[in-house]
PDB file of N, CA and C in Angstrom:
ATOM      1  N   UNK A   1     -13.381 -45.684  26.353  1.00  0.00           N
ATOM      2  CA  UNK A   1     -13.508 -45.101  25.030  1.00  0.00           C
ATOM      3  C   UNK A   1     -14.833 -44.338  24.938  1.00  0.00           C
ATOM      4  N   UNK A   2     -14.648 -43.488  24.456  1.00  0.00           N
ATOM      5  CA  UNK A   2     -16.140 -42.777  23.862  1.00  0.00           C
ATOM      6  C   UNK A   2     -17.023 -43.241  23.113  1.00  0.00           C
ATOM      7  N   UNK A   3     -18.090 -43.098  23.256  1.00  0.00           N
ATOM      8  CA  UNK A   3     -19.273 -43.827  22.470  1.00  0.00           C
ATOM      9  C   UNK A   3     -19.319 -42.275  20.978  1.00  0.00           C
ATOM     10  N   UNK A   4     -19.078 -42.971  19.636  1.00  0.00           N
ATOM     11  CA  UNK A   4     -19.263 -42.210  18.613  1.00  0.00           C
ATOM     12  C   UNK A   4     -20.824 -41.648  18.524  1.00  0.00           C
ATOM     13  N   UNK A   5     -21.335 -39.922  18.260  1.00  0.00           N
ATOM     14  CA  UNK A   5     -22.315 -39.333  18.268  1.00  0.00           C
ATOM     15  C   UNK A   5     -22.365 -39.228  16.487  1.00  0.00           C
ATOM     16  N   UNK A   6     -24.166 -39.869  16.605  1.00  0.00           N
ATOM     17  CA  UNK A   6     -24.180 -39.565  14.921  1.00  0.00           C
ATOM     18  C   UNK A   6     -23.985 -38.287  14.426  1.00  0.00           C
ATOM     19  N   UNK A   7     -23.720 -37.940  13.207  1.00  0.00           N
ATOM     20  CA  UNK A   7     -23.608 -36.918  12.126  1.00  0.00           C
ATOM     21  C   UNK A   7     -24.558 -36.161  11.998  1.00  0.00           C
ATOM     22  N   UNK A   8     -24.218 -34.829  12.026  1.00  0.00           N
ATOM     23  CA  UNK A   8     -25.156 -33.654  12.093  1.00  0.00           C
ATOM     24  C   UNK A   8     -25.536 -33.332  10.945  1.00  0.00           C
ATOM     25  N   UNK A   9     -26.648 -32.745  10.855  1.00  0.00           N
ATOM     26  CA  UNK A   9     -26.647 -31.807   9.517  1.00  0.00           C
ATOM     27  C   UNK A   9     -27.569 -30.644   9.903  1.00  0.00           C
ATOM     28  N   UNK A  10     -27.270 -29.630   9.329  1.00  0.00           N
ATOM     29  CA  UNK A  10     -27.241 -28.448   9.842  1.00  0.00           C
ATOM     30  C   UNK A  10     -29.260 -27.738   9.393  1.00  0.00           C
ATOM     31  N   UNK A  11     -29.112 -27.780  10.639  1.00  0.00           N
ATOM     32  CA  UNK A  11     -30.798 -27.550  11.090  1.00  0.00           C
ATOM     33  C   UNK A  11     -31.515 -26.266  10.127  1.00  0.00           C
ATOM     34  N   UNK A  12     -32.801 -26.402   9.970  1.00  0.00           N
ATOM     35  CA  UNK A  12     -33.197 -25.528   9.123  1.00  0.00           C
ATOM     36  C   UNK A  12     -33.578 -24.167   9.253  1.00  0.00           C
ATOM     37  N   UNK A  13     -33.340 -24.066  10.644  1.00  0.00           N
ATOM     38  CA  UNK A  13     -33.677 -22.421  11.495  1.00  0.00           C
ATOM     39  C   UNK A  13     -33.017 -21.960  11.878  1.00  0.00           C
ATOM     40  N   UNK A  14     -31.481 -21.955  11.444  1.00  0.00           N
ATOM     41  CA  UNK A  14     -30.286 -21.388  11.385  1.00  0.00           C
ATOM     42  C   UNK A  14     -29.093 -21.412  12.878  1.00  0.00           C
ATOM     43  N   UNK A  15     -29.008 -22.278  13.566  1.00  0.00           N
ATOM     44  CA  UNK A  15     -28.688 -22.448  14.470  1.00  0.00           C
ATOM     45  C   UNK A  15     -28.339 -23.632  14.738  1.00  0.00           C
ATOM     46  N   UNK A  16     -27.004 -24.071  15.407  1.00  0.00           N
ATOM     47  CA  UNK A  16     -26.194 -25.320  15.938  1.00  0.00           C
ATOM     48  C   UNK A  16     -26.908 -25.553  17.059  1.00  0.00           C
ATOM     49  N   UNK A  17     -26.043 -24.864  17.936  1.00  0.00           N
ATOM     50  CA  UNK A  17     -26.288 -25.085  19.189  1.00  0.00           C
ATOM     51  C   UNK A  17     -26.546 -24.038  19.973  1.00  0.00           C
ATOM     52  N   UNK A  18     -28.095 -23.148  19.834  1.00  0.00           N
ATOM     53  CA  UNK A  18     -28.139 -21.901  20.606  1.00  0.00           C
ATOM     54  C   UNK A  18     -27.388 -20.720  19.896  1.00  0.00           C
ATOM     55  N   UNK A  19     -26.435 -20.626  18.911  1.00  0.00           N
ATOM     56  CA  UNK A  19     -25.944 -19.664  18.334  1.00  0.00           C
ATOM     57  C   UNK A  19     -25.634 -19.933  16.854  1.00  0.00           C
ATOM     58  N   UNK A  20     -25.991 -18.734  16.388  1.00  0.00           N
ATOM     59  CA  UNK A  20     -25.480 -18.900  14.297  1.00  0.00           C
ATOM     60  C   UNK A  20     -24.078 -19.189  14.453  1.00  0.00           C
ATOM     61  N   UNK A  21     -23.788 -20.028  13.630  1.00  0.00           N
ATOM     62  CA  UNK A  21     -22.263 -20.311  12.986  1.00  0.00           C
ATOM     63  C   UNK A  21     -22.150 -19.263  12.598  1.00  0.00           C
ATOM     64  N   UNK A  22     -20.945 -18.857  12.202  1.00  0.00           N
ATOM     65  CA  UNK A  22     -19.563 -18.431  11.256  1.00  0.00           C
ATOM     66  C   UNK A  22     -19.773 -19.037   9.576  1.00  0.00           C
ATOM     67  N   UNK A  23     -19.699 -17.991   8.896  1.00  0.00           N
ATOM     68  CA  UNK A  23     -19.585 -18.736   7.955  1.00  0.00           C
ATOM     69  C   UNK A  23     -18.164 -18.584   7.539  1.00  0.00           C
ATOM     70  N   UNK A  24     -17.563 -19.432   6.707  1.00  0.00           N
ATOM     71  CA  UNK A  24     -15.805 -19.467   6.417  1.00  0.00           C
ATOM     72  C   UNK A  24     -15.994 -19.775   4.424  1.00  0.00           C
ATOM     73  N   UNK A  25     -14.956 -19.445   3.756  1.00  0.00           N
ATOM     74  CA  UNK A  25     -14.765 -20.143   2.670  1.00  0.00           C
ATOM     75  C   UNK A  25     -13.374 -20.729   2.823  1.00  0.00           C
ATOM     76  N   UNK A  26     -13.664 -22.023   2.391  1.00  0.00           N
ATOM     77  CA  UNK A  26     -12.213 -22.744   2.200  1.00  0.00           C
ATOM     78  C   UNK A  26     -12.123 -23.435   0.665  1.00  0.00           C
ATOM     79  N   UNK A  27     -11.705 -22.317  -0.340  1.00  0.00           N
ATOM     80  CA  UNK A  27     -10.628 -22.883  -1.406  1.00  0.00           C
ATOM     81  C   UNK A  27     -10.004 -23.639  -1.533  1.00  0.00           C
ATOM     82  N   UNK A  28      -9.565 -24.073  -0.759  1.00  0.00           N
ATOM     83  CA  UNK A  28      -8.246 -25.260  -1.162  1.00  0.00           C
ATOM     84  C   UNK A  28      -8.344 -26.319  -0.256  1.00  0.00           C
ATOM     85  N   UNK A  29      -9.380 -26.074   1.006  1.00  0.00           N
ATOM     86  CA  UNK A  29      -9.237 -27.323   1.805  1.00  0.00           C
ATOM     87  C   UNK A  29     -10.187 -28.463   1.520  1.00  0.00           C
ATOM     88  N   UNK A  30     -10.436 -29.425   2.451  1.00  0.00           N
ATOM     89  CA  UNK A  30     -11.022 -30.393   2.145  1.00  0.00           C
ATOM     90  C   UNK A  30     -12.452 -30.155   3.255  1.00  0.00           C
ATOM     91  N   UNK A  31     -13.375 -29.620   2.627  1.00  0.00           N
ATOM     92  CA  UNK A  31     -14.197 -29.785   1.772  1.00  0.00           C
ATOM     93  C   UNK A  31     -14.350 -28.550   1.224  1.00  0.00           C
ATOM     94  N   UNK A  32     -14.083 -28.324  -0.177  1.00  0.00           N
ATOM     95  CA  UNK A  32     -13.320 -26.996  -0.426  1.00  0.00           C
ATOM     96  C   UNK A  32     -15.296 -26.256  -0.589  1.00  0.00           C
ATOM     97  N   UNK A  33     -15.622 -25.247  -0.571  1.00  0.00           N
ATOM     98  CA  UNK A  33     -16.806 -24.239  -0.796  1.00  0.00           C
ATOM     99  C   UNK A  33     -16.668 -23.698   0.535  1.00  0.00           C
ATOM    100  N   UNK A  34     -17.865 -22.747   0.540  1.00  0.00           N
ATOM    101  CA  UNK A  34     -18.652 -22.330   1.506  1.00  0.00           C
ATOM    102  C   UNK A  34     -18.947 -23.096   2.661  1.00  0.00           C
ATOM    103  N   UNK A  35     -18.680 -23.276   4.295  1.00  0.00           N
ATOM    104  CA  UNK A  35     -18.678 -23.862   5.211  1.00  0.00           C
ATOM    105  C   UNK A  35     -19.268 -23.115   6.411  1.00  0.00           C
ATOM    106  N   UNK A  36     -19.979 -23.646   7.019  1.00  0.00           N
ATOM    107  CA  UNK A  36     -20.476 -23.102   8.652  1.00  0.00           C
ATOM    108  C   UNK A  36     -19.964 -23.694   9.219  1.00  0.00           C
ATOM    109  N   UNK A  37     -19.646 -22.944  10.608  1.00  0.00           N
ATOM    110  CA  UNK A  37     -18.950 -23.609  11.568  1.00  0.00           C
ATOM    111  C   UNK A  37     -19.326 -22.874  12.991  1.00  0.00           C
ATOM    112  N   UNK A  38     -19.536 -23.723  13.892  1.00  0.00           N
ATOM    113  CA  UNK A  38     -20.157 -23.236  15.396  1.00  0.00           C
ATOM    114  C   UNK A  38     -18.954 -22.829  16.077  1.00  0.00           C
ATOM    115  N   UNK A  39     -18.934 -21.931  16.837  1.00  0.00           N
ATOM    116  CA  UNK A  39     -17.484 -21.277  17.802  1.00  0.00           C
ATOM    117  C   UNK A  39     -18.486 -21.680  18.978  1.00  0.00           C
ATOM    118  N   UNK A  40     -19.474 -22.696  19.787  1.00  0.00           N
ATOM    119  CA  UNK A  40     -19.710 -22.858  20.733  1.00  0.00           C
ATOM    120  C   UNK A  40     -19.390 -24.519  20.483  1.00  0.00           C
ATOM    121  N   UNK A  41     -19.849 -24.874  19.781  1.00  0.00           N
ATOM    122  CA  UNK A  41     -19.567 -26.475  20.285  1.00  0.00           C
ATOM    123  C   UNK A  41     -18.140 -27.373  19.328  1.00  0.00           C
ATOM    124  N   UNK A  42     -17.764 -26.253  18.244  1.00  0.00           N
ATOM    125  CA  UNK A  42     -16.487 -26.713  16.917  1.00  0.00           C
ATOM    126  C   UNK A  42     -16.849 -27.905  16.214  1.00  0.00           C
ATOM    127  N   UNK A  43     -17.896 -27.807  15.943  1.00  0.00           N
ATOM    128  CA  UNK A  43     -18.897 -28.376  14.631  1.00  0.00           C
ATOM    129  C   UNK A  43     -18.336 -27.569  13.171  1.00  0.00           C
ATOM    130  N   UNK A  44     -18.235 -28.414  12.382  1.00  0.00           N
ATOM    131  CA  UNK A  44     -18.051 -27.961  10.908  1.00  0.00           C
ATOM    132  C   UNK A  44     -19.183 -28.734   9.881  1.00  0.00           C
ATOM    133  N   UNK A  45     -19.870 -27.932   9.433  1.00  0.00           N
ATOM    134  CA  UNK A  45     -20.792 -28.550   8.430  1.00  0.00           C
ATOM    135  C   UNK A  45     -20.254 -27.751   6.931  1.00  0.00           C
ATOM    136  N   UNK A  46     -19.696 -28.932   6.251  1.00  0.00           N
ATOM    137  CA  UNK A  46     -20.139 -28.229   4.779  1.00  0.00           C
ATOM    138  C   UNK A  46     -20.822 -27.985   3.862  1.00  0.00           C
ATOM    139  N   UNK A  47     -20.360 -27.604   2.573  1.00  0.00           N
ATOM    140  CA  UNK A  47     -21.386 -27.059   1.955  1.00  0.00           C
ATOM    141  C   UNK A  47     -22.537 -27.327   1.499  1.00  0.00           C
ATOM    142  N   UNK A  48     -22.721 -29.138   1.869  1.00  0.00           N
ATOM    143  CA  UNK A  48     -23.613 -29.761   1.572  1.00  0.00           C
ATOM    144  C   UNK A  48     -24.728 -29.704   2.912  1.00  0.00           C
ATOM    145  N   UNK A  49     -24.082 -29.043   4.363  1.00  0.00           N
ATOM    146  CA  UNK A  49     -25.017 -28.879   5.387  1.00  0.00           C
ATOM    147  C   UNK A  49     -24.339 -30.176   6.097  1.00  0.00           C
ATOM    148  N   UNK A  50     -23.576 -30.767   5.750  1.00  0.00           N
ATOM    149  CA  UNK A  50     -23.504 -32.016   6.860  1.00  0.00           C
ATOM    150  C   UNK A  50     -22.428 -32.016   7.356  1.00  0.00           C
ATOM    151  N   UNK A  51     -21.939 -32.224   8.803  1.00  0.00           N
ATOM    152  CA  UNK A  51     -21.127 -32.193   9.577  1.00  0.00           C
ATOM    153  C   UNK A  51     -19.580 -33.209   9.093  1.00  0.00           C
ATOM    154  N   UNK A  52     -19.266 -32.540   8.827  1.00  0.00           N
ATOM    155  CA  UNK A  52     -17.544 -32.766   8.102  1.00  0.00           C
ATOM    156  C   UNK A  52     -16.464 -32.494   9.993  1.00  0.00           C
ATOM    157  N   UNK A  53     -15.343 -33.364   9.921  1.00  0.00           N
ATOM    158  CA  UNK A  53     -14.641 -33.416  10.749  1.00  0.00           C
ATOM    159  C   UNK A  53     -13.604 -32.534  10.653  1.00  0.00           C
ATOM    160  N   UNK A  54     -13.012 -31.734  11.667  1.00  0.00           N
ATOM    161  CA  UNK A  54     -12.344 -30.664  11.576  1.00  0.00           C
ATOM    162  C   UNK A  54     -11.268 -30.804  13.019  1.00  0.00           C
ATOM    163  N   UNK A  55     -10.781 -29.963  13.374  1.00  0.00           N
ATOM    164  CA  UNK A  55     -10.172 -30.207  15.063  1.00  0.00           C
ATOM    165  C   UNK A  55     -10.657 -30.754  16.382  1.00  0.00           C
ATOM    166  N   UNK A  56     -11.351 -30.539  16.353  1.00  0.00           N
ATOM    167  CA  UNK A  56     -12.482 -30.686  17.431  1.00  0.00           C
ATOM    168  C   UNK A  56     -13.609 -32.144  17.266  1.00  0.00           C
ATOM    169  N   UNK A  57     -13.671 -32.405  16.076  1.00  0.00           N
ATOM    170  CA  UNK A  57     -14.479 -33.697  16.179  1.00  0.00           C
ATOM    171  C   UNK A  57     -13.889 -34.583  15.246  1.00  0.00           C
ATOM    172  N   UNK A  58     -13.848 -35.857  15.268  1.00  0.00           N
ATOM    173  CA  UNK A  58     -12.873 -36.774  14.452  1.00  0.00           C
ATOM    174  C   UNK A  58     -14.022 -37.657  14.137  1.00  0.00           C
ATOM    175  N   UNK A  59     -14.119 -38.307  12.856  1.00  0.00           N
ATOM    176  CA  UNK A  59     -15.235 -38.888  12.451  1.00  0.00           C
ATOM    177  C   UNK A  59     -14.556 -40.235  12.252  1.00  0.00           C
ATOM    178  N   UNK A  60     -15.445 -41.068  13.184  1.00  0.00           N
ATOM    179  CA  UNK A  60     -14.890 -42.717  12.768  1.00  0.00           C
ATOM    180  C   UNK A  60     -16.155 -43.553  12.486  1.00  0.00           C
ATOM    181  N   UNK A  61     -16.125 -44.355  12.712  1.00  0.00           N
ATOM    182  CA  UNK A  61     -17.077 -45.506  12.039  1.00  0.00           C
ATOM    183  C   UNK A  61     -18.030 -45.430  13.241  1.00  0.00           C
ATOM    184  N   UNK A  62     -19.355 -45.013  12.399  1.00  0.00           N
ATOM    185  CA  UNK A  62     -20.432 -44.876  13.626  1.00  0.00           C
ATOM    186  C   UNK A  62     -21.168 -43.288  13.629  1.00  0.00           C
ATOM    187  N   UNK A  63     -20.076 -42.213  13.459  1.00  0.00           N
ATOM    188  CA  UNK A  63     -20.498 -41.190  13.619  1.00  0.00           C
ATOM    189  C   UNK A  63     -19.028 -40.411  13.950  1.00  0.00           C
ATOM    190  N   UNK A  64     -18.872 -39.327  14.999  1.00  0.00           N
ATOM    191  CA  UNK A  64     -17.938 -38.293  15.144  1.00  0.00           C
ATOM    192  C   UNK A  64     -17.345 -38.534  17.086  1.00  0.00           C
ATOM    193  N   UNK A  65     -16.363 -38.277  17.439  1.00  0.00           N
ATOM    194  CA  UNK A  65     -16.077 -38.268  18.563  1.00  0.00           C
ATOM    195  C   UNK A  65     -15.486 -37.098  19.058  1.00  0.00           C
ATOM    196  N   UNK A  66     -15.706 -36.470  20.628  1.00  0.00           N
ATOM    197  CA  UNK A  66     -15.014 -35.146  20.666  1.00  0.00           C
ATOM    198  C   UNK A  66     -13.873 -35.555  20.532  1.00  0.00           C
ATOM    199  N   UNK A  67     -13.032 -34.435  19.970  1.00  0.00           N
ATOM    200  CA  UNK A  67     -11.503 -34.505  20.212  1.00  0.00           C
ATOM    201  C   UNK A  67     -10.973 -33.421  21.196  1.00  0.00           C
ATOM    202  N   UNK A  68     -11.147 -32.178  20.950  1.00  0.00           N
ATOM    203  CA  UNK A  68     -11.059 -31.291  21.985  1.00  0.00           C
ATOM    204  C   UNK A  68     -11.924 -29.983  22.014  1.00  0.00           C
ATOM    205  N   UNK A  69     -11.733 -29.081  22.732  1.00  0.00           N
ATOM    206  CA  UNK A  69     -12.387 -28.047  23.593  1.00  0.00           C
ATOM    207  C   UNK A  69     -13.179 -28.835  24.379  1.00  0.00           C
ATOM    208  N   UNK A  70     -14.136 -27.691  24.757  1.00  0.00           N
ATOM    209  CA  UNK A  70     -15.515 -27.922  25.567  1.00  0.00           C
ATOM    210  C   UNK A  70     -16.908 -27.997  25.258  1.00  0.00           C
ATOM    211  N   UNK A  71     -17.232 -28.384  25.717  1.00  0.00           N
ATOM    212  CA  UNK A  71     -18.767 -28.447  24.919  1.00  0.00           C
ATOM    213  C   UNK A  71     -20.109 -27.952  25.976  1.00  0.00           C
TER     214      UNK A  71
END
């Protein structure tokens, strides 16, 4: 099993991991506002800056686990 990685929140010098997110709006989803999201590692932080679970990372007790791509 994977060891769960704590919860991100989105750094103050504009950058995930080596590259600016994307920014997205999601209306209707869950966590509905304004959202960043990394296309290098598929991190989703919302609008509050903190790493919300999306395809790619599944959040369980502890913190977040990969689910898929690459990292």
């Amino acid at each position: 099993m994977t060891t769960p990685v704590p919860p991100r929140t989105f750094p103050l010098y504009g950058r995930c991991c080596r590259r600016k997110p994307l920014r997205l709006d999601r209306p209707n989803d869950s966590p509905p506002g304004r959202c960043l999201y990394c296309d290098h590692c598929g991190r989703l932080y919302g609008p509050d800056c903190r790493q919300v679970a999306n395809w790619a990372w599944c959040e369980v007790e502890g913190g977040f686990v990969r689910t898929g791509g690459e990292e």
